[in-house]
C-alpha atoms as a PDB file:
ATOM      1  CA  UNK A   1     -19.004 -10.030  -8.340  1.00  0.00           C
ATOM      2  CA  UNK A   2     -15.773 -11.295 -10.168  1.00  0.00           C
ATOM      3  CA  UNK A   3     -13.175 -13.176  -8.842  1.00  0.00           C
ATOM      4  CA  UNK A   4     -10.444 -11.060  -8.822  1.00  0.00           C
ATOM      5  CA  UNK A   5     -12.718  -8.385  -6.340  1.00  0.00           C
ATOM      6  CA  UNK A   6     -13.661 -11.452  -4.290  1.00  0.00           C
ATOM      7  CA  UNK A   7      -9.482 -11.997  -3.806  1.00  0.00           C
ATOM      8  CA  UNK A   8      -8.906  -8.763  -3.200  1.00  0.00           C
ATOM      9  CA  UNK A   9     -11.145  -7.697  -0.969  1.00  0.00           C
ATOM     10  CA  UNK A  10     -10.786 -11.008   0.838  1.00  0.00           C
ATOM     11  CA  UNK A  11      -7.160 -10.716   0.951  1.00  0.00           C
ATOM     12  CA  UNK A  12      -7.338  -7.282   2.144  1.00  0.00           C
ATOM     13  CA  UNK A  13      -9.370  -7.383   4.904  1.00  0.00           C
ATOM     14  CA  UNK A  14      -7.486 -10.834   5.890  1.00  0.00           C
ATOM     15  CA  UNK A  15      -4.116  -8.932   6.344  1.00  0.00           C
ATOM     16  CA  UNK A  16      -6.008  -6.302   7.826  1.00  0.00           C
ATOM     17  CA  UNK A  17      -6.789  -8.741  10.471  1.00  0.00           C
ATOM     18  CA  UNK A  18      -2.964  -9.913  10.822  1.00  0.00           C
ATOM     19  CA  UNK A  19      -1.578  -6.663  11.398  1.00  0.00           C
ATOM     20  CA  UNK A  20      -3.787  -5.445  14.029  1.00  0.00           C
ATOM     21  CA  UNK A  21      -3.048  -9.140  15.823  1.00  0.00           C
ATOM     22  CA  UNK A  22       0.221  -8.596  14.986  1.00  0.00           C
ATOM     23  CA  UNK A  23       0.523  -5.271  16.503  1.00  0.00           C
ATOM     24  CA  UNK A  24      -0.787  -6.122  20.131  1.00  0.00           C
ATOM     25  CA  UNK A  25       1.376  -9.418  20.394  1.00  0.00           C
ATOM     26  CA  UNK A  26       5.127  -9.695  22.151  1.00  0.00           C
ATOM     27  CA  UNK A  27       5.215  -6.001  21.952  1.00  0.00           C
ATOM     28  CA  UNK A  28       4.310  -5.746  18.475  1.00  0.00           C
ATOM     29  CA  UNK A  29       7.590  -7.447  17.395  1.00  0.00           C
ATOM     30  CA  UNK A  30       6.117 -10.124  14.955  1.00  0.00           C
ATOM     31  CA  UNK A  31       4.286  -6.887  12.983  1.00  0.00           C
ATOM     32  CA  UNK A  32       7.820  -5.732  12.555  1.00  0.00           C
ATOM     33  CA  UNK A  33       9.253  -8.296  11.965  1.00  0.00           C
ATOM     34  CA  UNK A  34       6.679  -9.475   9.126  1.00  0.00           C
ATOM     35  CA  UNK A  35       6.531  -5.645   7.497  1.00  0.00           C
ATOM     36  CA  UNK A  36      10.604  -5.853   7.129  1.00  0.00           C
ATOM     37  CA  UNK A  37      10.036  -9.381   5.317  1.00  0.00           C
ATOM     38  CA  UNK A  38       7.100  -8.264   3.225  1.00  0.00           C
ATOM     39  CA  UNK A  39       9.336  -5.337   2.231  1.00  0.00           C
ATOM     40  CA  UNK A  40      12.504  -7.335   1.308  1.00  0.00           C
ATOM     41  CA  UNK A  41      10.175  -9.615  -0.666  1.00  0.00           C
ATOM     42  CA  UNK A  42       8.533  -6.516  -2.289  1.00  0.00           C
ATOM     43  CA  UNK A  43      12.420  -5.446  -3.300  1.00  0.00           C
ATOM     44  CA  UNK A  44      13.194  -8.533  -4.765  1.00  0.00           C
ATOM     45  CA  UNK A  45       9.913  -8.152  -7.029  1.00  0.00           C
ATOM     46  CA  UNK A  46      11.089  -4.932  -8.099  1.00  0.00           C
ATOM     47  CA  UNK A  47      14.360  -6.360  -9.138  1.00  0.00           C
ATOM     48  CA  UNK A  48      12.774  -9.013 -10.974  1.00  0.00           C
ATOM     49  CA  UNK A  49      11.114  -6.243 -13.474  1.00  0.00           C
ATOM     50  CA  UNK A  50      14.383  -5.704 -15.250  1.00  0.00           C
ATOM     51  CA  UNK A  51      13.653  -9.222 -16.705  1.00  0.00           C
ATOM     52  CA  UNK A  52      11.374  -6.985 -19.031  1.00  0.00           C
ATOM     53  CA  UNK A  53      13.233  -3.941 -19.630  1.00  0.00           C
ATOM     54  CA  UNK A  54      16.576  -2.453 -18.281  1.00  0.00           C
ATOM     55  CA  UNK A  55      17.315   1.354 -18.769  1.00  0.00           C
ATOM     56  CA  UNK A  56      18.891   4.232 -16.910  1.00  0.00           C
ATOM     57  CA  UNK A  57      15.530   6.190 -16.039  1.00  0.00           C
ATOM     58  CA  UNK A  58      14.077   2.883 -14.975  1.00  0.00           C
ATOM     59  CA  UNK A  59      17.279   1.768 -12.679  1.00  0.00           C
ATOM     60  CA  UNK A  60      16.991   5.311 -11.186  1.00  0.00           C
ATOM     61  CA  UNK A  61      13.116   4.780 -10.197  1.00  0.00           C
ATOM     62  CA  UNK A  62      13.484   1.728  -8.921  1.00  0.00           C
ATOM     63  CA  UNK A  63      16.275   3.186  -6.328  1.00  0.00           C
ATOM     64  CA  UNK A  64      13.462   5.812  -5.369  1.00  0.00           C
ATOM     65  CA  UNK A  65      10.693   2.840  -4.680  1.00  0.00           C
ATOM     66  CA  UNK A  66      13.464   0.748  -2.963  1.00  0.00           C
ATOM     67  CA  UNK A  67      14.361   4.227  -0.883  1.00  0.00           C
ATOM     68  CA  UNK A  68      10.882   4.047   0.051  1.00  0.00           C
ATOM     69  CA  UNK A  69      10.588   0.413   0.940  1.00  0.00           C
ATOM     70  CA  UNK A  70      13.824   1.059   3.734  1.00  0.00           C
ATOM     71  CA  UNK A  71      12.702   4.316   5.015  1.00  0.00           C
ATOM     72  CA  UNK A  72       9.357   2.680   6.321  1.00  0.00           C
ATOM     73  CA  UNK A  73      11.361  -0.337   7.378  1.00  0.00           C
ATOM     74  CA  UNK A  74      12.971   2.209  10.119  1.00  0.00           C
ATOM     75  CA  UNK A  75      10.001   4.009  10.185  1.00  0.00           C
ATOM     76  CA  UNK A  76       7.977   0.749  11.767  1.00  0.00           C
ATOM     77  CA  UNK A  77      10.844  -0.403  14.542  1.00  0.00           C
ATOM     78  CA  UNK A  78      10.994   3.421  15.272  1.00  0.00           C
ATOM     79  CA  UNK A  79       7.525   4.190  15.854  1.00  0.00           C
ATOM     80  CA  UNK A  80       5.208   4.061  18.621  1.00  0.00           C
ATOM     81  CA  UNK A  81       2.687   1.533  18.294  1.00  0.00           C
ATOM     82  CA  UNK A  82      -0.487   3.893  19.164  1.00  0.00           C
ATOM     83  CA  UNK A  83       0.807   5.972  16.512  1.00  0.00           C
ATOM     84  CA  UNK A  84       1.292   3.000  13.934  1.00  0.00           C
ATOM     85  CA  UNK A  85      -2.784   2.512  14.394  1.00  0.00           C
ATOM     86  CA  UNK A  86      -3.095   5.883  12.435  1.00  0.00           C
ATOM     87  CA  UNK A  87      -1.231   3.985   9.453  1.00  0.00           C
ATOM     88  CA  UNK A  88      -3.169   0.781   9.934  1.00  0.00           C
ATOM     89  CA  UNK A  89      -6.088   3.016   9.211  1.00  0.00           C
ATOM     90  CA  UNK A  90      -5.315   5.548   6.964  1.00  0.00           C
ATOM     91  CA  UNK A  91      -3.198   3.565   4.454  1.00  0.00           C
ATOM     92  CA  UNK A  92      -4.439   0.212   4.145  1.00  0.00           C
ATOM     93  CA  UNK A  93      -8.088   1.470   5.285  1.00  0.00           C
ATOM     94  CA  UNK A  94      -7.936   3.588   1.699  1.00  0.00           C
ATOM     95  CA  UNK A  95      -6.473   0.963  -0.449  1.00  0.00           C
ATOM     96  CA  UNK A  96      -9.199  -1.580   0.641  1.00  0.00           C
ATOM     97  CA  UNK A  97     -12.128   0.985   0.437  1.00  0.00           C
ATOM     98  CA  UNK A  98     -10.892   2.835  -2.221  1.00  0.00           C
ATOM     99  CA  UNK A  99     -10.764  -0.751  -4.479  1.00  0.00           C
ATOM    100  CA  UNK A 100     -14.513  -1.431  -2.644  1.00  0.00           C
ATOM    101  CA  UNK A 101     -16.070   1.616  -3.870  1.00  0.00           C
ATOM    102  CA  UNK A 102     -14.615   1.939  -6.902  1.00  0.00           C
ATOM    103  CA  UNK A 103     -15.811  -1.364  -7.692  1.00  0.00           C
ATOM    104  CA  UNK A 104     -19.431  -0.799  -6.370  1.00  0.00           C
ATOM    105  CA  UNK A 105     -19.461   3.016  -7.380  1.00  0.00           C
ATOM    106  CA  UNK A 106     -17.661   3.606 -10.314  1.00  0.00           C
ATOM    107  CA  UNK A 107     -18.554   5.705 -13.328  1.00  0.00           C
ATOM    108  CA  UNK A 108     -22.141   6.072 -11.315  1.00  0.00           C
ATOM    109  CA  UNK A 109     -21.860   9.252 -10.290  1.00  0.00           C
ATOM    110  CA  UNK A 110     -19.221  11.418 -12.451  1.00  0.00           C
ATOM    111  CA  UNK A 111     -19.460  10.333 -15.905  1.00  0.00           C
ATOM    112  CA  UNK A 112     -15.774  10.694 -16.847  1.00  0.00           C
ATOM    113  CA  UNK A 113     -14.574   8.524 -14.108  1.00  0.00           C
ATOM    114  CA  UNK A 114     -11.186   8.428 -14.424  1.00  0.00           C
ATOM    115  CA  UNK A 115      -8.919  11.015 -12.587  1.00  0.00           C
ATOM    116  CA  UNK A 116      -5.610   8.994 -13.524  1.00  0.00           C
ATOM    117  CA  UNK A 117      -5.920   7.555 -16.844  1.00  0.00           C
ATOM    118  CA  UNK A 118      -2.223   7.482 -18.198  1.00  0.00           C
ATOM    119  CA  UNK A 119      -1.035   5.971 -14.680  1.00  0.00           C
ATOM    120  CA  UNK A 120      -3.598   3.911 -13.046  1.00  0.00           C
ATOM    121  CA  UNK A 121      -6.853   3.751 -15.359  1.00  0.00           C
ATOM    122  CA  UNK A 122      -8.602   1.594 -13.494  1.00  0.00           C
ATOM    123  CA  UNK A 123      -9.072   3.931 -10.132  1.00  0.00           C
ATOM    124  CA  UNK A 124     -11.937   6.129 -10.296  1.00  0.00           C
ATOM    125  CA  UNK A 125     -13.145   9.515  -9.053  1.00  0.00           C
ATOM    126  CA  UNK A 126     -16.014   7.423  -6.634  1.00  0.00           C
ATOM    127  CA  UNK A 127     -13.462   5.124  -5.312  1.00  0.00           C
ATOM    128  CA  UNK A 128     -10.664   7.798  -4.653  1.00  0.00           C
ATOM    129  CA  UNK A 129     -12.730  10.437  -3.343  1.00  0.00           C
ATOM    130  CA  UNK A 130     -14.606   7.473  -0.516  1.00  0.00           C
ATOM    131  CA  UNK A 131     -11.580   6.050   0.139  1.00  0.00           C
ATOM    132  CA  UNK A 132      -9.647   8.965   1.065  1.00  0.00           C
ATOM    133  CA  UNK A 133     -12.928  10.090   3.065  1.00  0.00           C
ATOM    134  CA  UNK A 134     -13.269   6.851   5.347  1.00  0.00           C
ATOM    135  CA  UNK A 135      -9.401   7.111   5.944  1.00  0.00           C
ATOM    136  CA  UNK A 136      -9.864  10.553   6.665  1.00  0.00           C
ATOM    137  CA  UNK A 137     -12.881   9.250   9.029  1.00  0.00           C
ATOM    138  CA  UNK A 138     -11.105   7.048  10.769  1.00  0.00           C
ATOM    139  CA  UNK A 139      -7.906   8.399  11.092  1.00  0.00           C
ATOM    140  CA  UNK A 140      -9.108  11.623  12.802  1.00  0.00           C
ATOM    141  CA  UNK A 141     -11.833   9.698  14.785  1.00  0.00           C
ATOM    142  CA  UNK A 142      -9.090   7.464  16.259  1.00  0.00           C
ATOM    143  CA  UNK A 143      -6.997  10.758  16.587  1.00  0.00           C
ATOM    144  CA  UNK A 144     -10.137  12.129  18.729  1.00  0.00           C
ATOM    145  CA  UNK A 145     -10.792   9.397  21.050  1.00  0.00           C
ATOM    146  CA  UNK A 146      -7.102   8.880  21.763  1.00  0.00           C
ATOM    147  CA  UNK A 147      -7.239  12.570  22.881  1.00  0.00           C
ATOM    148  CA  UNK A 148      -3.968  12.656  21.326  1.00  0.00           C
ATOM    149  CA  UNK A 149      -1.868  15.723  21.273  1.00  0.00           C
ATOM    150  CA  UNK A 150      -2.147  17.867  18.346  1.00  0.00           C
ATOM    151  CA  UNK A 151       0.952  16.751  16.717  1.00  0.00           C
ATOM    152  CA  UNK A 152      -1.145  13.837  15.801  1.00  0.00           C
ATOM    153  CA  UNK A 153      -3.173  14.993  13.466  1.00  0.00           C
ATOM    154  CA  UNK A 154      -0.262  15.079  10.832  1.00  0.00           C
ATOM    155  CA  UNK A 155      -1.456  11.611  10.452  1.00  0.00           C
ATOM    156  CA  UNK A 156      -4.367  12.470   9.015  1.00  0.00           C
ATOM    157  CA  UNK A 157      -1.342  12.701   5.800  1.00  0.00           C
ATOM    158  CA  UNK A 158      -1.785   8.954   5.951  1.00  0.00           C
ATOM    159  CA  UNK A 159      -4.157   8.275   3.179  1.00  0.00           C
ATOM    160  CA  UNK A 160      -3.400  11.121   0.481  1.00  0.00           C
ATOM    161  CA  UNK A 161       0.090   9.746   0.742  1.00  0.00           C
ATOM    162  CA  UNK A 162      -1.230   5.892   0.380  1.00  0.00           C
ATOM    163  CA  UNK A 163      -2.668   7.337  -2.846  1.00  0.00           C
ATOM    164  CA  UNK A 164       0.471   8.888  -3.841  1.00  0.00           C
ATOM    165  CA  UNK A 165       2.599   6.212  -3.102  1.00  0.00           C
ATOM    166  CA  UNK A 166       0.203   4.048  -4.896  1.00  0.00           C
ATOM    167  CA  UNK A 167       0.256   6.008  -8.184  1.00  0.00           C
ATOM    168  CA  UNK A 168       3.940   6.083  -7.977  1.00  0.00           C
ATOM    169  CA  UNK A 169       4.297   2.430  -8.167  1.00  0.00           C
ATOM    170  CA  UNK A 170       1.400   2.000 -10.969  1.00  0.00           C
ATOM    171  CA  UNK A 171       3.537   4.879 -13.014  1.00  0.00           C
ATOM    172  CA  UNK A 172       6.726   2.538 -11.784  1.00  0.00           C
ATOM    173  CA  UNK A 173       5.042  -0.676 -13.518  1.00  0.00           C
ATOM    174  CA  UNK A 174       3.820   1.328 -16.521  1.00  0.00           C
ATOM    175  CA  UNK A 175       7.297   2.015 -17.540  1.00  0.00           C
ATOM    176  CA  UNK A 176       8.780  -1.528 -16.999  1.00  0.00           C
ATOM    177  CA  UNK A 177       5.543  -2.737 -18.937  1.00  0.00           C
ATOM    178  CA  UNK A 178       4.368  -4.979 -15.813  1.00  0.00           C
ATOM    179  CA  UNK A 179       0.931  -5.258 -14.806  1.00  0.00           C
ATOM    180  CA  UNK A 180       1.124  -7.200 -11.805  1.00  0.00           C
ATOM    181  CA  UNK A 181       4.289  -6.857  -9.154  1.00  0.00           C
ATOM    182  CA  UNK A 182       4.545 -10.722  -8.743  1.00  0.00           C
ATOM    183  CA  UNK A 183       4.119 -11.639 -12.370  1.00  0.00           C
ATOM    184  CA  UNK A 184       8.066 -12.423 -13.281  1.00  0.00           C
ATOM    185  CA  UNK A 185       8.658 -13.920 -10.083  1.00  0.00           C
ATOM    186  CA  UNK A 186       5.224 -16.003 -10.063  1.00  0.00           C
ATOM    187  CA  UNK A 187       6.247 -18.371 -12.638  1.00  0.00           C
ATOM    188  CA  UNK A 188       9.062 -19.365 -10.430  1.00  0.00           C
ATOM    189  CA  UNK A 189       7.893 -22.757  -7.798  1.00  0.00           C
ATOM    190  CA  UNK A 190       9.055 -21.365  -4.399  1.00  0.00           C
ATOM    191  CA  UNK A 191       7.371 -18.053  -5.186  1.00  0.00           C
ATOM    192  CA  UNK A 192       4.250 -19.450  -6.780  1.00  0.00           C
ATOM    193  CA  UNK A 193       3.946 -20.221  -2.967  1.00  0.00           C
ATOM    194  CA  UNK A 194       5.099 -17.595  -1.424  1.00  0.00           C
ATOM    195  CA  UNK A 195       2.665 -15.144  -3.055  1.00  0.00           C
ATOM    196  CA  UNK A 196      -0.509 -17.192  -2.273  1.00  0.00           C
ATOM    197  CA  UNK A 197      -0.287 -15.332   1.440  1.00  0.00           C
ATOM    198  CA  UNK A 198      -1.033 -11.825  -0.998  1.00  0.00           C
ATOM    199  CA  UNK A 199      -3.544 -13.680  -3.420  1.00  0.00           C
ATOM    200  CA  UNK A 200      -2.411 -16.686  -4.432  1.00  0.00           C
ATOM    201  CA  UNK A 201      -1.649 -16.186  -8.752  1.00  0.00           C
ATOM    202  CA  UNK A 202      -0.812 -13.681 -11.179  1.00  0.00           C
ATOM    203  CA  UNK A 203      -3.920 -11.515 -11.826  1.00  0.00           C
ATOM    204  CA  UNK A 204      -4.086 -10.591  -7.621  1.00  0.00           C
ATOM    205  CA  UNK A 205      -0.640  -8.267  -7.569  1.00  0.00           C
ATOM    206  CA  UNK A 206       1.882  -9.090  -5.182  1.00  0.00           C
ATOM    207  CA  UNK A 207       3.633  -8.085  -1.899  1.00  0.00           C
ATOM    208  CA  UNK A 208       5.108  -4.272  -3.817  1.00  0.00           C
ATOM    209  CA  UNK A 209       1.537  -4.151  -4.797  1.00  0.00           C
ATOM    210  CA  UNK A 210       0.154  -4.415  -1.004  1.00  0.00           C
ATOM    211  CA  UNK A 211       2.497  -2.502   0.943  1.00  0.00           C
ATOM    212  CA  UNK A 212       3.665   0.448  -2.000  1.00  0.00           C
ATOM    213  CA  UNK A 213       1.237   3.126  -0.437  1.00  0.00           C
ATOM    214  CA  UNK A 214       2.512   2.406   3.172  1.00  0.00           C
ATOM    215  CA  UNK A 215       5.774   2.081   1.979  1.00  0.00           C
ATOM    216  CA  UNK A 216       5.836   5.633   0.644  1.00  0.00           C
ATOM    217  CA  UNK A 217       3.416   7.177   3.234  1.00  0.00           C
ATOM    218  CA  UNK A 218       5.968   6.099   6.516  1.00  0.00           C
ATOM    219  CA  UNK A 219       8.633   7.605   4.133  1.00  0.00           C
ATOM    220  CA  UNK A 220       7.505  10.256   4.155  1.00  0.00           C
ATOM    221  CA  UNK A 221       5.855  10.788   7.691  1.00  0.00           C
ATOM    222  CA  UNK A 222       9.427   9.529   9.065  1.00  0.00           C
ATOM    223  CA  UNK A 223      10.786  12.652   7.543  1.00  0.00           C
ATOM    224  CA  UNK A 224       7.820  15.269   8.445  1.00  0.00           C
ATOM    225  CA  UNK A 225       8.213  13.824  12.019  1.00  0.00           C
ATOM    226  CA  UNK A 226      11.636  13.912  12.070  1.00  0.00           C
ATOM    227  CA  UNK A 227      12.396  17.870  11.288  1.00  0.00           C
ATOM    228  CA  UNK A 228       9.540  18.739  13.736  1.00  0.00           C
END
């Protein structure tokens, strides 16, 4: 097992654990309060691409992700906190298993194991298709058990939208030629030490890389909900 899976994984699960603490403490203000600073931090890492490359098409995407990054800010001081457990699961809950299978499954089972190969060619058809199904598990499960009204299950939206929002961002760093979302800002002290609470160097992404699928999936959940 290489290091970088160990970090992940690790790092995953470990915020995991913080936002479901989080979540039941003080009325689930510190989970707020930490999403709206992981997603200014995530803004300023997208600013920091145009270090690399600066054009028109790129400014323009970067609004879009930065659209995305606001509308789930309002999104999570708007939402019920029952309902916030569907996201907890679904988004997150296919990133890490997604990564997890992929890793342990991977070119095992379909031979040409790449669904996405000119935006993200390291995902595979194993770890997309089990990650979507455990956050499809779990979302609905939770969903069932709640006994939750049926306007609920639109939340089972969470983690095909994680792997949209996802893709979006890998097609966003593809174009600014970055690999990693902390990787201009790493090299700089006070961030070198800010980013260890995502994975500590260049090589483990950053904060856009950790919350891009929820970013885009309360985007676009806030606006579903919000026309109903």
């Amino acid at each position: 097992m290489d290091k970088n899976f160990r970090v992940r994984v690790s790092v995953g699960f470990a915020l995991f654990a913080v936002a479901i603490i989080s979540l039941y403490t003080f009325d689930s203000i510190p989970f707020r309060i930490l999403y709206g600073l992981f997603a200014l931090i995530s803004a300023v890492e997208l600013i920091s691409f145009f270090r690399k490359k600066k054009s028109f098409t790129l400014f323009l995407l970067a609004i879009i992700e930065i659209a995305f990054l606001a509308y789930s800010v309002i999104f999570v001081s708007q939402v019920n906190v029952s309902h916030f457990w569907y996201i907890v699961l679904g988004v997150p809950g296919y990133d890490i298993f997604a990564y997890l299978f992929g890793k342990m499954f991977g070119g095992k089972i379909f031979k040409k194991s790449r669904p996405f190969p000119y935006v993200s060619k390291n995902k595979t058809w194993e770890g997309t298709i089990l990650g979507l199904s455990a956050s499809l598990i779990m979302v609905a499960l939770l969903i069932w058990l709640n006994g939750a009204p049926a306007s609920d299950w639109i939340y089972l939206l969470s983690g095909p939208l994680a792997l949209v929002g996802d893709l979006f961002e890998s097609l966003l760093k593809r174009k600014f030629g970055v690999k990693d979302s902390n990787e201009i800002l790493i090299k700089k002290p006070f961030f070198e030490k800010l980013e260890t609470v995502v994975g500590g160097s260049e090589g483990h992404g950053g904060f856009l890389d950790r919350i891009d699928s929820t970013a885009f999936a309360c985007t676009v959940l806030l606006i579903i909900i919000s026309s109903i």
